[in-house]
Protein backbone atom coordinates (compact mmCIF):
# COMPACT_ATOMS: atom_id res chain seq x y z
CA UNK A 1 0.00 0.00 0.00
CA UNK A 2 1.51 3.42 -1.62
CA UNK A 3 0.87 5.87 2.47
CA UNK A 4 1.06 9.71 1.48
CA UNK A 5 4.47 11.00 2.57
CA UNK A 6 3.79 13.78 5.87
CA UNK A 7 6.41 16.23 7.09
CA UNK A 8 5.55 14.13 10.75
CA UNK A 9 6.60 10.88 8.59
CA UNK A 10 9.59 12.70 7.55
CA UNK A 11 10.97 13.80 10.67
CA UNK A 12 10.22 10.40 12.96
CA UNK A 13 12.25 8.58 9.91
CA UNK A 14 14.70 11.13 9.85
CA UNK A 15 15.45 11.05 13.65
CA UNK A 16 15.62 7.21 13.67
CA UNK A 17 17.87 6.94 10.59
CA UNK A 18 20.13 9.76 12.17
CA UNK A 19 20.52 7.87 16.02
CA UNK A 20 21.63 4.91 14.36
CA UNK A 21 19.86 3.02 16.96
CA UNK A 22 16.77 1.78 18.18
CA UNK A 23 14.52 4.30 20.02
CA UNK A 24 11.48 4.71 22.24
CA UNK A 25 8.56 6.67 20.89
CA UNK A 26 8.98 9.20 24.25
CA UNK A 27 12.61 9.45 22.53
CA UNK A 28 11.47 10.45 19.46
CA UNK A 29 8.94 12.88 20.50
CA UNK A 30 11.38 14.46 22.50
CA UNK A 31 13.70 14.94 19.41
CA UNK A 32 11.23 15.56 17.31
CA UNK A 33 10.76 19.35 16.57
CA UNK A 34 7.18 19.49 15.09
CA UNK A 35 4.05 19.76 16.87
CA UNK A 36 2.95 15.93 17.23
CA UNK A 37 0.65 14.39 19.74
CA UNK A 38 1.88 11.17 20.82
CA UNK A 39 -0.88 9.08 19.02
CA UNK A 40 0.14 10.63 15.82
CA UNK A 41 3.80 9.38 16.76
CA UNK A 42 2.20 5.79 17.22
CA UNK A 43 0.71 5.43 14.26
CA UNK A 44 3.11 6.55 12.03
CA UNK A 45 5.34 4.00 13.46
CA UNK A 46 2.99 1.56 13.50
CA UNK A 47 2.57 2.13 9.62
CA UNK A 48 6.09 1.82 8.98
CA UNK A 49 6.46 -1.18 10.82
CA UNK A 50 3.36 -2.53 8.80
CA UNK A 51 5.16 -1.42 5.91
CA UNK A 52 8.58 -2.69 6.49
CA UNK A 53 10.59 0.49 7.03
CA UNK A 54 11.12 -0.03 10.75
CA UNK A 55 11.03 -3.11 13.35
CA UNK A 56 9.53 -3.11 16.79
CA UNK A 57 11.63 -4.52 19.96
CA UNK A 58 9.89 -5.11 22.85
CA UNK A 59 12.61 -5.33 25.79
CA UNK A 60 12.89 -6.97 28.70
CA UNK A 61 11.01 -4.35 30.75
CA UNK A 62 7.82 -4.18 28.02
CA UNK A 63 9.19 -1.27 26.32
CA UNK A 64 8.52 -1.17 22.62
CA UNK A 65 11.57 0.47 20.78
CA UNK A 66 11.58 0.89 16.97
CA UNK A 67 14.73 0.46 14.62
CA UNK A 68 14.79 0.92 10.84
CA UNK A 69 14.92 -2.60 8.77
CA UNK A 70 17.62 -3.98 7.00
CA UNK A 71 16.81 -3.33 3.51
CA UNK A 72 19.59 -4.96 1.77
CA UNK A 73 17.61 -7.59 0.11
CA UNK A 74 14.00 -5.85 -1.15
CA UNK A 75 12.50 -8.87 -1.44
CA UNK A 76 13.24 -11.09 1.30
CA UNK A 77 11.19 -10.59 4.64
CA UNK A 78 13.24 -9.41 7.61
CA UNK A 79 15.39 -11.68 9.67
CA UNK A 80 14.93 -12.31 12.94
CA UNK A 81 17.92 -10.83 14.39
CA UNK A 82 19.21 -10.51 17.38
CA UNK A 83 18.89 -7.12 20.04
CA UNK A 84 21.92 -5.73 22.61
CA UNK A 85 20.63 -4.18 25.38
CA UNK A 86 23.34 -1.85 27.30
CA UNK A 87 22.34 -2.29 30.71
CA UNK A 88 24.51 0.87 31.76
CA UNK A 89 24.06 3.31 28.72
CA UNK A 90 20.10 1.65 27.84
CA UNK A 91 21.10 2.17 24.26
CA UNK A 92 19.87 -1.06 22.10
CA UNK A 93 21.54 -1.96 19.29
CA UNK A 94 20.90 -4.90 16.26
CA UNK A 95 23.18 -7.37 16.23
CA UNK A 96 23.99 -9.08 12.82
CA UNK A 97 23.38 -12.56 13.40
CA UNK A 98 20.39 -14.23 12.29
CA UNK A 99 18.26 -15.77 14.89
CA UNK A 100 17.86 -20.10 14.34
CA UNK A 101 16.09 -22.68 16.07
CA UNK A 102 14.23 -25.84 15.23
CA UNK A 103 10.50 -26.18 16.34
CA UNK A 104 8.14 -28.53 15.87
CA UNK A 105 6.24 -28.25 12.66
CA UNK A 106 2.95 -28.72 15.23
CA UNK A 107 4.02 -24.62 15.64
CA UNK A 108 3.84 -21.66 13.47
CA UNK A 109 6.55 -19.04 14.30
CA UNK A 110 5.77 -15.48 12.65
CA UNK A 111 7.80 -13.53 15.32
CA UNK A 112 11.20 -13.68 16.82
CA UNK A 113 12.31 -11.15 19.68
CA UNK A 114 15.67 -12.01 21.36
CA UNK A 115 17.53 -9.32 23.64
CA UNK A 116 20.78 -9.99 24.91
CA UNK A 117 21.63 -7.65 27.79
CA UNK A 118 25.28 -6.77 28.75
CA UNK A 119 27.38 -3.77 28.54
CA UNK A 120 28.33 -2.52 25.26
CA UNK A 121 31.55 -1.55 23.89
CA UNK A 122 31.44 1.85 24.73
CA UNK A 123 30.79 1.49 28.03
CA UNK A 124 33.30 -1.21 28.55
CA UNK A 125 35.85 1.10 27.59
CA UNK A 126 34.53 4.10 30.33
């Protein structure tokens, strides 16, 4: 489905691609420097999840964060990938390993969400 491009659209992509890294919604409306409620926020990520452009992360504490996707292959469906939570700094990061496992075919798996908590690099070197 073709969505109308919004300056709101613009900026909430803008600010993700620019952090590099996955962020709250409450982060983004903070950064972001129109006037937005917070349910406009939502739904415009929402969409771009629906539509590919981002992924959602729920962490361990329930918090959904949103990244943008890996579009390196247009028509493959996103990987399940792996998540690196900073327990020091909070920041979350996507790890480039694909997530496998074997289930039993008796199961139908349409969503993978693996964190791995630790410090990060950055941190480690404080």
């Amino acid at each position: 489905m073709i969505r109308r491009n919004t300056p709101a659209k613009e900026a909430v992509l803008n600010i993700l691609t620019l952090a590099g890294k996955a962020m709250s919604q409450d982060a983004i409306e903070q950064e972001i420097d129109l006037e937005i409620n917070r349910a406009t926020i939502y739904r415009i990520l929402n969409s771009f999840c629906d539509d590919g452009i981002l992924h959602r992360i729920v962490a361990d504490d329930g918090k959904q964060y949103f990244a943008i996707s890996d579009k390196s292959d247009q028509n493959k469906k996103f990987e399940s990938h792996y998540h690196f939570k900073c327990l020091q700094c909070e920041r979350i990061e996507c790890l480039p390993v694909e997530v496998t496992f074997s289930i039993s075919d008796d199961y139908l798996v349409q969503n993978v969400n693996c964190i791995l908590t630790g410090v990060c690099k950055s941190c480690r070197t404080l």
